[in-house]
C-alpha atoms as a PDB file:
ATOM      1  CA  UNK A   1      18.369 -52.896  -9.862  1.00  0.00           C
ATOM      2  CA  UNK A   2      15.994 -52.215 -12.445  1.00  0.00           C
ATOM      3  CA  UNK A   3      14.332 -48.743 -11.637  1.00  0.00           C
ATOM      4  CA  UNK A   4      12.673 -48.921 -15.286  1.00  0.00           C
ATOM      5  CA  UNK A   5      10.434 -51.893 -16.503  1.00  0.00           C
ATOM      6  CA  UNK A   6       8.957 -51.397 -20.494  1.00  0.00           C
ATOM      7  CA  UNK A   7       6.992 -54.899 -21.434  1.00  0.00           C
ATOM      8  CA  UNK A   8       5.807 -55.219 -24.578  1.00  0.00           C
ATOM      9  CA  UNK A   9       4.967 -51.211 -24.904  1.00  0.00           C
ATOM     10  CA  UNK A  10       2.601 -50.829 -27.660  1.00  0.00           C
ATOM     11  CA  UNK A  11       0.783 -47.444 -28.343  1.00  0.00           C
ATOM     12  CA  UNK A  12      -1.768 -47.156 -31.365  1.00  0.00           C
ATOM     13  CA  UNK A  13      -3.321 -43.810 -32.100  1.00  0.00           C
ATOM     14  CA  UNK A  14      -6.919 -44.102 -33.959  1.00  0.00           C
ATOM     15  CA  UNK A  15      -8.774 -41.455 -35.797  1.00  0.00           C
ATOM     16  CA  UNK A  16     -12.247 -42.223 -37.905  1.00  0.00           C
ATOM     17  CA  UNK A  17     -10.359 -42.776 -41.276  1.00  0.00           C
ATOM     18  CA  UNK A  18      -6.672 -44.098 -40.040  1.00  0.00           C
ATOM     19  CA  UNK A  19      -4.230 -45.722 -37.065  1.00  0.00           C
ATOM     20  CA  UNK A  20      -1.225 -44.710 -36.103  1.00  0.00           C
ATOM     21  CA  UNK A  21       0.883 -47.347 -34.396  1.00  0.00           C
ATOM     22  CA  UNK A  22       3.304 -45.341 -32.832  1.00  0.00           C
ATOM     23  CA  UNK A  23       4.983 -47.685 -30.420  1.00  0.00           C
ATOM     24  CA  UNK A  24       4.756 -51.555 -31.685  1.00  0.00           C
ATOM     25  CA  UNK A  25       5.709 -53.795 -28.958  1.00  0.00           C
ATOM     26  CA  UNK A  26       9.038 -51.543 -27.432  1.00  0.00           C
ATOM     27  CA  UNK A  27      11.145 -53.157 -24.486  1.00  0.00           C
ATOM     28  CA  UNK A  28      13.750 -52.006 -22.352  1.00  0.00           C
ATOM     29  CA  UNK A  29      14.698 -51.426 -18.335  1.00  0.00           C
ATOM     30  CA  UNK A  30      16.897 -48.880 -17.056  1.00  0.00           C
ATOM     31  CA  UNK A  31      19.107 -48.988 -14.084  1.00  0.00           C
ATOM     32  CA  UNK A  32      18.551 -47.073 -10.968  1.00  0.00           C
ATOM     33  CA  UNK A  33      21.322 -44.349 -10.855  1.00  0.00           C
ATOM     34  CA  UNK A  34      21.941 -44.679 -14.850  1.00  0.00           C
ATOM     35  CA  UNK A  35      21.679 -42.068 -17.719  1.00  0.00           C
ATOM     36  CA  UNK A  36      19.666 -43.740 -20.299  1.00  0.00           C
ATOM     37  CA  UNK A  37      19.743 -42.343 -23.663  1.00  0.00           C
ATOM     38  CA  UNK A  38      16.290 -43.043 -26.198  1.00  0.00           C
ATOM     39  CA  UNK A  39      17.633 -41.909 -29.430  1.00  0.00           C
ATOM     40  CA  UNK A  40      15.190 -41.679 -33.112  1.00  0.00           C
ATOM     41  CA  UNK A  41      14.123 -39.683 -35.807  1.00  0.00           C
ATOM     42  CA  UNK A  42      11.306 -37.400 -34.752  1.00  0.00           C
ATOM     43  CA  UNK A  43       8.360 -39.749 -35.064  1.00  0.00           C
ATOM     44  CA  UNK A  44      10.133 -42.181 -34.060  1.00  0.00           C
ATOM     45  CA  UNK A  45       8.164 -42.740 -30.743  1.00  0.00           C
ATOM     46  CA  UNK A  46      10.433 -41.299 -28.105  1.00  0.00           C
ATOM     47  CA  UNK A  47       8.156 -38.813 -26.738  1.00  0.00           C
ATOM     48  CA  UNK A  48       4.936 -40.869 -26.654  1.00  0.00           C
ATOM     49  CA  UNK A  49       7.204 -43.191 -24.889  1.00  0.00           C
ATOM     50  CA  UNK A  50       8.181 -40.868 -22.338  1.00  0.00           C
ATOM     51  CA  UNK A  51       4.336 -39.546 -22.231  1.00  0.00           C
ATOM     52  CA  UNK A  52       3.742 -42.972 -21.139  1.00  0.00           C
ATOM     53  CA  UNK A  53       6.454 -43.719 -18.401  1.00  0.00           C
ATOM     54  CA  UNK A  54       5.325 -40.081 -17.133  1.00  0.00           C
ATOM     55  CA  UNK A  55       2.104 -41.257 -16.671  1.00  0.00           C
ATOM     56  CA  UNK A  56       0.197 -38.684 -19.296  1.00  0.00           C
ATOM     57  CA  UNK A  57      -0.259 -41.213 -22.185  1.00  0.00           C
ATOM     58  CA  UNK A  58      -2.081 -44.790 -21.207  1.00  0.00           C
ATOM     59  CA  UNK A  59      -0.638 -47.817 -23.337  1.00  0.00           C
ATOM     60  CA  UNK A  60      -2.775 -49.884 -25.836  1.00  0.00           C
ATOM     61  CA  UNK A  61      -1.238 -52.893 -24.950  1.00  0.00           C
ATOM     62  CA  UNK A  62       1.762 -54.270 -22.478  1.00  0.00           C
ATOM     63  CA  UNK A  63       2.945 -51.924 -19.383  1.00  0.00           C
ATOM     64  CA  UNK A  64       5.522 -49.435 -18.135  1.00  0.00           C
ATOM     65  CA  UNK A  65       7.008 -49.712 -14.399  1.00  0.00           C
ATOM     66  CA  UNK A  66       8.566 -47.410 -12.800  1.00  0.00           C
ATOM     67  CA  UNK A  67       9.539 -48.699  -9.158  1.00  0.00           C
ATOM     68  CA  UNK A  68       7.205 -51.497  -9.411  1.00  0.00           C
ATOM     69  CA  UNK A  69       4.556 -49.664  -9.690  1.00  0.00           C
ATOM     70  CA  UNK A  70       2.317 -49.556 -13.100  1.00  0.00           C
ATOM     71  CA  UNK A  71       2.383 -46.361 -14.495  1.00  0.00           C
ATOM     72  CA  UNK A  72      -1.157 -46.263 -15.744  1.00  0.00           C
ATOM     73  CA  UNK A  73      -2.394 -48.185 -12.757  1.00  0.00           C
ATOM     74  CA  UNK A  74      -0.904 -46.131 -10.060  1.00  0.00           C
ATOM     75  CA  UNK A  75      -0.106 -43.013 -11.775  1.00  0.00           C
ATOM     76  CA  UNK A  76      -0.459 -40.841  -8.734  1.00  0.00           C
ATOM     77  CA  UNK A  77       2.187 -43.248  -7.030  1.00  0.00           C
ATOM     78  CA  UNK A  78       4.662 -43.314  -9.579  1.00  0.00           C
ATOM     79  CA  UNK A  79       4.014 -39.284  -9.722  1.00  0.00           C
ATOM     80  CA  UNK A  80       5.975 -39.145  -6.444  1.00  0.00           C
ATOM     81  CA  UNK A  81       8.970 -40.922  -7.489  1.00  0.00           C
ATOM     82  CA  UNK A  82       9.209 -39.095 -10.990  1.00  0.00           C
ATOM     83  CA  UNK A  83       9.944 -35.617 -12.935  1.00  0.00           C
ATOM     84  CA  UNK A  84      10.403 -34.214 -16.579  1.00  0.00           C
ATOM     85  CA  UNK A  85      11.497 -31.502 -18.350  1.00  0.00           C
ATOM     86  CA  UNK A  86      10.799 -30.846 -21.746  1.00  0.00           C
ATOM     87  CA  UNK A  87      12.465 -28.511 -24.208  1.00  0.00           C
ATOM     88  CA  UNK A  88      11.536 -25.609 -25.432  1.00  0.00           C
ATOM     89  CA  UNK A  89      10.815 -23.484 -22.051  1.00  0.00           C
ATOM     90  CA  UNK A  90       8.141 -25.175 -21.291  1.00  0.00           C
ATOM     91  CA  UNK A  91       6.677 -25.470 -17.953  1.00  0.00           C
ATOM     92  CA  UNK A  92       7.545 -21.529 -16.650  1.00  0.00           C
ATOM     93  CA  UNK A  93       5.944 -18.313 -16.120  1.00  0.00           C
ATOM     94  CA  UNK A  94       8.352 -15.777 -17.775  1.00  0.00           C
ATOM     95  CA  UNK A  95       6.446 -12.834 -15.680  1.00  0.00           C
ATOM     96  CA  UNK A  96       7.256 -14.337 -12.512  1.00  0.00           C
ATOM     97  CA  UNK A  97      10.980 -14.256 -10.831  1.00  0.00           C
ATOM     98  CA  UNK A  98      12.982 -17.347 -10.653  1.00  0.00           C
ATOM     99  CA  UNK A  99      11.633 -17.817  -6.449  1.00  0.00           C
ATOM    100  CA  UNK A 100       8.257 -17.121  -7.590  1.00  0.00           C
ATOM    101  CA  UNK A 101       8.080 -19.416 -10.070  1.00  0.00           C
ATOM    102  CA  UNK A 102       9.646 -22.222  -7.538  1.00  0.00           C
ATOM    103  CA  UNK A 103       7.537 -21.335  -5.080  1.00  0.00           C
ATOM    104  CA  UNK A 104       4.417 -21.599  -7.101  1.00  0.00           C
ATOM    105  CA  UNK A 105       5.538 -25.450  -7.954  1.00  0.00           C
ATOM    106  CA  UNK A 106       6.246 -26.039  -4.533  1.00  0.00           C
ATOM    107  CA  UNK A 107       2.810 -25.132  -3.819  1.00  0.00           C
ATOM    108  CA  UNK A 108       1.812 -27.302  -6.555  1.00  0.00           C
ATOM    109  CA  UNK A 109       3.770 -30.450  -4.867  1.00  0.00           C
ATOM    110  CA  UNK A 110       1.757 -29.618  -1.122  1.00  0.00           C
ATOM    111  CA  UNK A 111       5.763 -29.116  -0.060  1.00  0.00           C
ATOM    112  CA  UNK A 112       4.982 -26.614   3.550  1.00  0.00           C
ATOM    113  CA  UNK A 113       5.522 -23.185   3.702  1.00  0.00           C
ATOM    114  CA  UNK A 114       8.125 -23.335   6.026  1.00  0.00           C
ATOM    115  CA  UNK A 115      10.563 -25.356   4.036  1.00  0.00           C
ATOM    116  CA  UNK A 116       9.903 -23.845   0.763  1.00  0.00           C
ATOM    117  CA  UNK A 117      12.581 -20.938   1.329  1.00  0.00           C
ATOM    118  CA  UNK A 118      15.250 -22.749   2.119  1.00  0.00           C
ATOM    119  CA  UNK A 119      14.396 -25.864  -0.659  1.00  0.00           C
ATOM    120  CA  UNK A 120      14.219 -23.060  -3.200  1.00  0.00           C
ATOM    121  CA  UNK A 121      17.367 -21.136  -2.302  1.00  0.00           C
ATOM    122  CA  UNK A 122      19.603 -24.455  -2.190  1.00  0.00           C
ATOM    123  CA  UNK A 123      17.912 -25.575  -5.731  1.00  0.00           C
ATOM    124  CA  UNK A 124      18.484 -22.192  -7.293  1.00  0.00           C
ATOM    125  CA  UNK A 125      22.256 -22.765  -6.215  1.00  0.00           C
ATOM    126  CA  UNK A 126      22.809 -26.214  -7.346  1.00  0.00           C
ATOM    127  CA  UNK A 127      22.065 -25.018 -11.032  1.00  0.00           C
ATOM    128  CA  UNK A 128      23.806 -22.166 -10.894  1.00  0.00           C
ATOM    129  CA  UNK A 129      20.967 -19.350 -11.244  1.00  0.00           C
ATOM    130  CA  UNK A 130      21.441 -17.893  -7.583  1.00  0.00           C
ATOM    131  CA  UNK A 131      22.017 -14.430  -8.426  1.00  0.00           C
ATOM    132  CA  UNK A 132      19.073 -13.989 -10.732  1.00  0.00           C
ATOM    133  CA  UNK A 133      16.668 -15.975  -8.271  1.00  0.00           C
ATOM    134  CA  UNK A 134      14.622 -12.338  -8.077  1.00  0.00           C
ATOM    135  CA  UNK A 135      14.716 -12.010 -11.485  1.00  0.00           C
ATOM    136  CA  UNK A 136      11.919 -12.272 -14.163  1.00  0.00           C
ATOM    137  CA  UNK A 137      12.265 -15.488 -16.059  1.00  0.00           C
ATOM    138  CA  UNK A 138      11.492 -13.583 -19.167  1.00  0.00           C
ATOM    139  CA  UNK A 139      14.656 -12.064 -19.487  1.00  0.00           C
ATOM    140  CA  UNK A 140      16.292 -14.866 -18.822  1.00  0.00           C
ATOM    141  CA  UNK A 141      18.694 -16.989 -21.827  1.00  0.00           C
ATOM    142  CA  UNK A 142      17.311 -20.346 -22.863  1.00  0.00           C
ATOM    143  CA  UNK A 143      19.955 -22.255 -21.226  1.00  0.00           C
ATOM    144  CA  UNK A 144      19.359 -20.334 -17.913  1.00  0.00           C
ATOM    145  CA  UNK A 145      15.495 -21.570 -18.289  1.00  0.00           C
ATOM    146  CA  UNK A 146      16.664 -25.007 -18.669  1.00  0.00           C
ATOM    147  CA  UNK A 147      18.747 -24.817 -15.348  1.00  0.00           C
ATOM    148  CA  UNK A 148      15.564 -23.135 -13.618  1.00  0.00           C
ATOM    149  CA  UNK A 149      13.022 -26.537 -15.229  1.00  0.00           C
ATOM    150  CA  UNK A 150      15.734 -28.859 -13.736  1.00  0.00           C
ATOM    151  CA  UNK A 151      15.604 -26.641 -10.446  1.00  0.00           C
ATOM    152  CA  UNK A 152      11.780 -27.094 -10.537  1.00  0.00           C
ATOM    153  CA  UNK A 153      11.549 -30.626 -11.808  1.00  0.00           C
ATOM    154  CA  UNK A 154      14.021 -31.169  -8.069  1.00  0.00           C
ATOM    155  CA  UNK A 155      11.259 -29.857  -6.127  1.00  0.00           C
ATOM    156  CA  UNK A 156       9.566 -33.281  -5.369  1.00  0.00           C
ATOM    157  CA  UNK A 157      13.417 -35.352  -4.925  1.00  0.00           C
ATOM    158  CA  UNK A 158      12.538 -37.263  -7.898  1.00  0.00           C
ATOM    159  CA  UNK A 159      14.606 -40.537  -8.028  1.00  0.00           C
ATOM    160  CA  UNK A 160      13.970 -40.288 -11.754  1.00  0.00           C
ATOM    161  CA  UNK A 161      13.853 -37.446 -13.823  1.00  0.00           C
ATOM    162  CA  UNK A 162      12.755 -37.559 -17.372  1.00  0.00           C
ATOM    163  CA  UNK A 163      15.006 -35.203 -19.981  1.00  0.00           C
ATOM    164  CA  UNK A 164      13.256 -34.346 -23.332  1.00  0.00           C
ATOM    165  CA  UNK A 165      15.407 -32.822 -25.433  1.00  0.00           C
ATOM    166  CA  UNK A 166      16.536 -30.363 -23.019  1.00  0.00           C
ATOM    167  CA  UNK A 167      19.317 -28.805 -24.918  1.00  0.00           C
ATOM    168  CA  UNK A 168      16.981 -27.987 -27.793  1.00  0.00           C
ATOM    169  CA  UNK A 169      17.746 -24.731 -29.664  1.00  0.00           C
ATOM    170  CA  UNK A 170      20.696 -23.919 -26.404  1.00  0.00           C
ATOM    171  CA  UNK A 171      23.929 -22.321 -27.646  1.00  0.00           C
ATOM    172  CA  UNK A 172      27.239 -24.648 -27.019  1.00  0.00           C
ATOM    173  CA  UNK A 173      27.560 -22.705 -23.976  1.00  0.00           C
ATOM    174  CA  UNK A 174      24.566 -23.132 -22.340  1.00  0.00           C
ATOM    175  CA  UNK A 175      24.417 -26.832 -23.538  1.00  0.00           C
ATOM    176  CA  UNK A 176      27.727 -27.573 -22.392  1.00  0.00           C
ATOM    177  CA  UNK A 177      26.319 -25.737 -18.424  1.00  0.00           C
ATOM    178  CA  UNK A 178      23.301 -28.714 -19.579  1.00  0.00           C
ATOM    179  CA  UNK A 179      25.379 -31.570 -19.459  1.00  0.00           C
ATOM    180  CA  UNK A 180      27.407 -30.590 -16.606  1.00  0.00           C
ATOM    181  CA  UNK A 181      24.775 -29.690 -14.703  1.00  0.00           C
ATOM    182  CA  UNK A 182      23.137 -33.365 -15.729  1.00  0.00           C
ATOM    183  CA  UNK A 183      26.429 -35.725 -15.015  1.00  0.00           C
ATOM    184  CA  UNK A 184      25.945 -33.609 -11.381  1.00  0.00           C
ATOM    185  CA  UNK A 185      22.412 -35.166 -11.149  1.00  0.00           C
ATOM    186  CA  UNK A 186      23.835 -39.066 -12.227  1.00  0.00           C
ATOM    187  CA  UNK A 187      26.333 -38.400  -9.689  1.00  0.00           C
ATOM    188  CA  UNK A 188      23.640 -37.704  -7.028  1.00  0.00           C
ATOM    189  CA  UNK A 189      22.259 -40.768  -7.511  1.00  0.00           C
ATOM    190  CA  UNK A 190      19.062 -39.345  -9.773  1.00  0.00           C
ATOM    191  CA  UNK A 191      18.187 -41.727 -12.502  1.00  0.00           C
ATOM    192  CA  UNK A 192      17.890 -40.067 -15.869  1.00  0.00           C
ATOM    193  CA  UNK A 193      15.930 -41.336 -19.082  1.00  0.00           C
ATOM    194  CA  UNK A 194      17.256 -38.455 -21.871  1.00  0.00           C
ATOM    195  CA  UNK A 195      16.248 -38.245 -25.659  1.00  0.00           C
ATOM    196  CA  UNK A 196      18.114 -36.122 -27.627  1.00  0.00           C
ATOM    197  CA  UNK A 197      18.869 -35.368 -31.661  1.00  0.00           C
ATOM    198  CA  UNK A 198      22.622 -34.350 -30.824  1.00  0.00           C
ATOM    199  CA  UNK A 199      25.029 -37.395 -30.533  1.00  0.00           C
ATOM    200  CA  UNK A 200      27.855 -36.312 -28.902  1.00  0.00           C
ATOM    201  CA  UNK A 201      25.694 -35.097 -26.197  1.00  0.00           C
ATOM    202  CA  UNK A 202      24.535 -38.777 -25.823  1.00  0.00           C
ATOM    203  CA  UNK A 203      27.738 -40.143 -25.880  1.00  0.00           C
ATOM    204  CA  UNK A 204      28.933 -37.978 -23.331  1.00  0.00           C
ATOM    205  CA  UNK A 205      26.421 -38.652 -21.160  1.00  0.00           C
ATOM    206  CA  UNK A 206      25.020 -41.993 -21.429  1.00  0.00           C
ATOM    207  CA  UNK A 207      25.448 -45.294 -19.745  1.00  0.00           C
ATOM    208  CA  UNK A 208      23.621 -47.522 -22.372  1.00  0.00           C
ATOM    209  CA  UNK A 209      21.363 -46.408 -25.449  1.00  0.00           C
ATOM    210  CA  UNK A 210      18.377 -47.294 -26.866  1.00  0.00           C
ATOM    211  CA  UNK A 211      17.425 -46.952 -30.876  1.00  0.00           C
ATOM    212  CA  UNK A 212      14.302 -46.685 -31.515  1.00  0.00           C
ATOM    213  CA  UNK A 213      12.925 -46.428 -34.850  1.00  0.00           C
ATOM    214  CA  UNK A 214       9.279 -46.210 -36.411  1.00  0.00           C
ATOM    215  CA  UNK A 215       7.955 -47.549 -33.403  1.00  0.00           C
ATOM    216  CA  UNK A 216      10.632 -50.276 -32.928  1.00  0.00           C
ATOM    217  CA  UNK A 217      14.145 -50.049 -30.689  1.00  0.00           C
ATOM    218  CA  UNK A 218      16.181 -51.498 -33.152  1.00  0.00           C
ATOM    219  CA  UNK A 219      19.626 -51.290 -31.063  1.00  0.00           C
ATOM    220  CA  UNK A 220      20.300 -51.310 -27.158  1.00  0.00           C
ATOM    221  CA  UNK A 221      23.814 -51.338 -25.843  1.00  0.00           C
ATOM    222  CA  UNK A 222      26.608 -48.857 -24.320  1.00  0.00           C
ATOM    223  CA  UNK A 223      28.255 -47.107 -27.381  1.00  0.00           C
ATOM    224  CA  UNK A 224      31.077 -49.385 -27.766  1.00  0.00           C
ATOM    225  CA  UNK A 225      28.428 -51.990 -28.137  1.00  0.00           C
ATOM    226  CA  UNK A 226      26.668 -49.940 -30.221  1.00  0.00           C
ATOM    227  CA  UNK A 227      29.714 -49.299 -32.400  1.00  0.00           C
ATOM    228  CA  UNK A 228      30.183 -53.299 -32.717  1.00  0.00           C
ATOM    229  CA  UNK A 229      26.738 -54.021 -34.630  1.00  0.00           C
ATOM    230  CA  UNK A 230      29.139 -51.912 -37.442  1.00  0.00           C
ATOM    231  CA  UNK A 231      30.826 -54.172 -39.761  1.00  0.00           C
ATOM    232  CA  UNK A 232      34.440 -54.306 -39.964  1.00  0.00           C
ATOM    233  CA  UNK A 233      34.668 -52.765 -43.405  1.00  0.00           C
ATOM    234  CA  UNK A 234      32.011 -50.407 -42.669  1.00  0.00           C
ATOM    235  CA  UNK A 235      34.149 -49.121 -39.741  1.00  0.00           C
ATOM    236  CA  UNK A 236      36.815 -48.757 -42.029  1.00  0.00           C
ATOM    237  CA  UNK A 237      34.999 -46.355 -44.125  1.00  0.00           C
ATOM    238  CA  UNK A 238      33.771 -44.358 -42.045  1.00  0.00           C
ATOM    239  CA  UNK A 239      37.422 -44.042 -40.395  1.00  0.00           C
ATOM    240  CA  UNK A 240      38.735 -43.148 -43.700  1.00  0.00           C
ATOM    241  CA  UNK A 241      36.279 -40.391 -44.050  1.00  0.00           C
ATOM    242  CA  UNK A 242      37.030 -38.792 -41.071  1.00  0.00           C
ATOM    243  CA  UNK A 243      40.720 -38.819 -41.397  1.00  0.00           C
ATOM    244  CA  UNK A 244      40.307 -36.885 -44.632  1.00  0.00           C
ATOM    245  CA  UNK A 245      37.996 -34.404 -42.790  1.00  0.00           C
ATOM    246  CA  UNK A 246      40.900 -34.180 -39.860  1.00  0.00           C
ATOM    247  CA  UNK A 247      43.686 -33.808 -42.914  1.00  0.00           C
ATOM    248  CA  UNK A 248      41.278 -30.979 -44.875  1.00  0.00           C
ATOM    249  CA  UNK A 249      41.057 -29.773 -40.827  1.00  0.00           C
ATOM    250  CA  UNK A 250      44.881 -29.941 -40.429  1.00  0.00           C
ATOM    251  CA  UNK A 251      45.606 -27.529 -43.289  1.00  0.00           C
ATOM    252  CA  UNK A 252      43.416 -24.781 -41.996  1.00  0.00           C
ATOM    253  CA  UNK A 253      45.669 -25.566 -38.735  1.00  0.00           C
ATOM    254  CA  UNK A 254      42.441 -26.025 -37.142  1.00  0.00           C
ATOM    255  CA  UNK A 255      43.728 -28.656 -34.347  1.00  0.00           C
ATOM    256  CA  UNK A 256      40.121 -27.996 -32.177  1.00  0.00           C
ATOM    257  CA  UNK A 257      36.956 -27.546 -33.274  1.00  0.00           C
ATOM    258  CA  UNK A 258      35.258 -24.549 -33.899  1.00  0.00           C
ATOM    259  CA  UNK A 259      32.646 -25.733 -31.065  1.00  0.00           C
ATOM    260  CA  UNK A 260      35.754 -25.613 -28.752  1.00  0.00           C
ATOM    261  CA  UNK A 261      36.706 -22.032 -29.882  1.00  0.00           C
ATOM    262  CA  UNK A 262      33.409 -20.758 -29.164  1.00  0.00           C
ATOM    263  CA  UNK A 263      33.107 -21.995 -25.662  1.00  0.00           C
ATOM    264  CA  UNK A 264      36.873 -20.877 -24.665  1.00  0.00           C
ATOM    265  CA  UNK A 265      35.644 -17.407 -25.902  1.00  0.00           C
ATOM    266  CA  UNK A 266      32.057 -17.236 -24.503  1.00  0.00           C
ATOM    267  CA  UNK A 267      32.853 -19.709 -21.553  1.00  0.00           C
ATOM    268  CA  UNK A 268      32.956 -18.781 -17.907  1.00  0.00           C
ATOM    269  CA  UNK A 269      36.577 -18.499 -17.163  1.00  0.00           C
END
């Protein structure tokens, strides 16, 4: 079933001298219980897409559905069924403790009093962050404020939760503790809609992708589909290339990447 409905998106910014067409006509649908990947440039329109399907941004022309419901129209409908996190460490108060800060967004989402403590305690767990829960955000790592935005973007039980760039500026570690903690979330049925600038990260964790590019999604597929729009001797070159980079790799004796090192040595055993 299609959880995600994007007809004809089209999103023009105007000033007195100039317009901006941002988004020129986008469309796409995402799955319920699928990681969706919306890849681009910066510019691109990926975040004034998700501004739109989070129901901050109206359209200029088609629609956005989430659930069937319009998310201009019936924003405050489609607020209950959604969530985002953005990167950067947005969305926190670095003065409060992990509880308060869960606590305070609970408030927020009119959840009662009397649940709140034990919501909060079984959120704080599922990303990993329970034995810090009492302490102040500020002294916290970026990848342990990522884990505490998806812990707070779980408050409502979104069915879809909307990933921007999350793993911005995150060491390997604390990305690779991202994407775990992510595939967990696909696997608990939560639909996902993710834009990143790192591909590996996509192609570990999406179903299908999206290109999008000056306004336009110029590819949409899984990655092996992705990987056929390619031509044959194309392929071939770019095969080529990285045998010679595994070959230069080989003489260093270098049979795993330097990525792979550094979580081994930083990991949690």
């Amino acid at each position: 079933m299609d959880i995600i409905i994007v007809d004809n998106l089209k999103r023009i910014f105007k000033s007195k001298n100039n317009e901006f067409v941002a988004l020129k006509g986008i469309n796409f649908s995402v799955k319920e219980g699928e990681i969706f990947g919306l890849l681009g440039p910066n510019g691109a329109g990926k975040t004034t897409t998700i501004k739109i399907l989070t129901t901050m941004l109206a359209p200029s022309e088609g629609n956005a559905k989430i659930l069937g419901f319009d998310t201009f129209k019936d924003s405050k409908k489609v607020r209950e069924y959604i969530n985002f996190v953005f990167g950067g460490e947005r969305s926190l108060y670095w003065r409060l403790s992990a509880r308060d800060n869960l606590a305070y967004f609970a408030d927020l989402y009119k959840i009662p009093r009397k649940k709140q403590s034990e919501l909060i305690e079984s959120l704080i767990q599922r990303v990993g962050l329970s034995e810090f829960i009492d302490k102040r955000v500020e002294n916290f790592s970026k990848g342990m404020k990522q884990r505490l935005q998806i812990a707070r973007s779980l408050l409502n039980n979104p069915k879809i939760i909307f990933l921007d760039e999350p793993s911005i500026g995150l060491d390997p570690v604390g990305a690779m503790e991202l994407r775990e903690l992510i595939k967990q979330l696909a696997k608990d049925g939560v639909t996902i809609l993710l834009t990143t600038h790192y591909m590996p990260e996509a192609e570990e964790l999406c179903d299908r992708i999206a290109i999008i590019k000056k306004g336009e999604i110029v590819a949409l597929d899984n990655v092996v589909g992705l990987q056929n729009l390619v031509s044959y001797e194309r392929k071939e070159e770019i095969k080529a290339k990285k045998a010679r980079e595994q070959e230069e790799r080989n003489k260093k004796n270098l049979e795993i990447t330097l990525e792979d090192i550094y979580i081994e040595l930083l990991g949690e055993k």
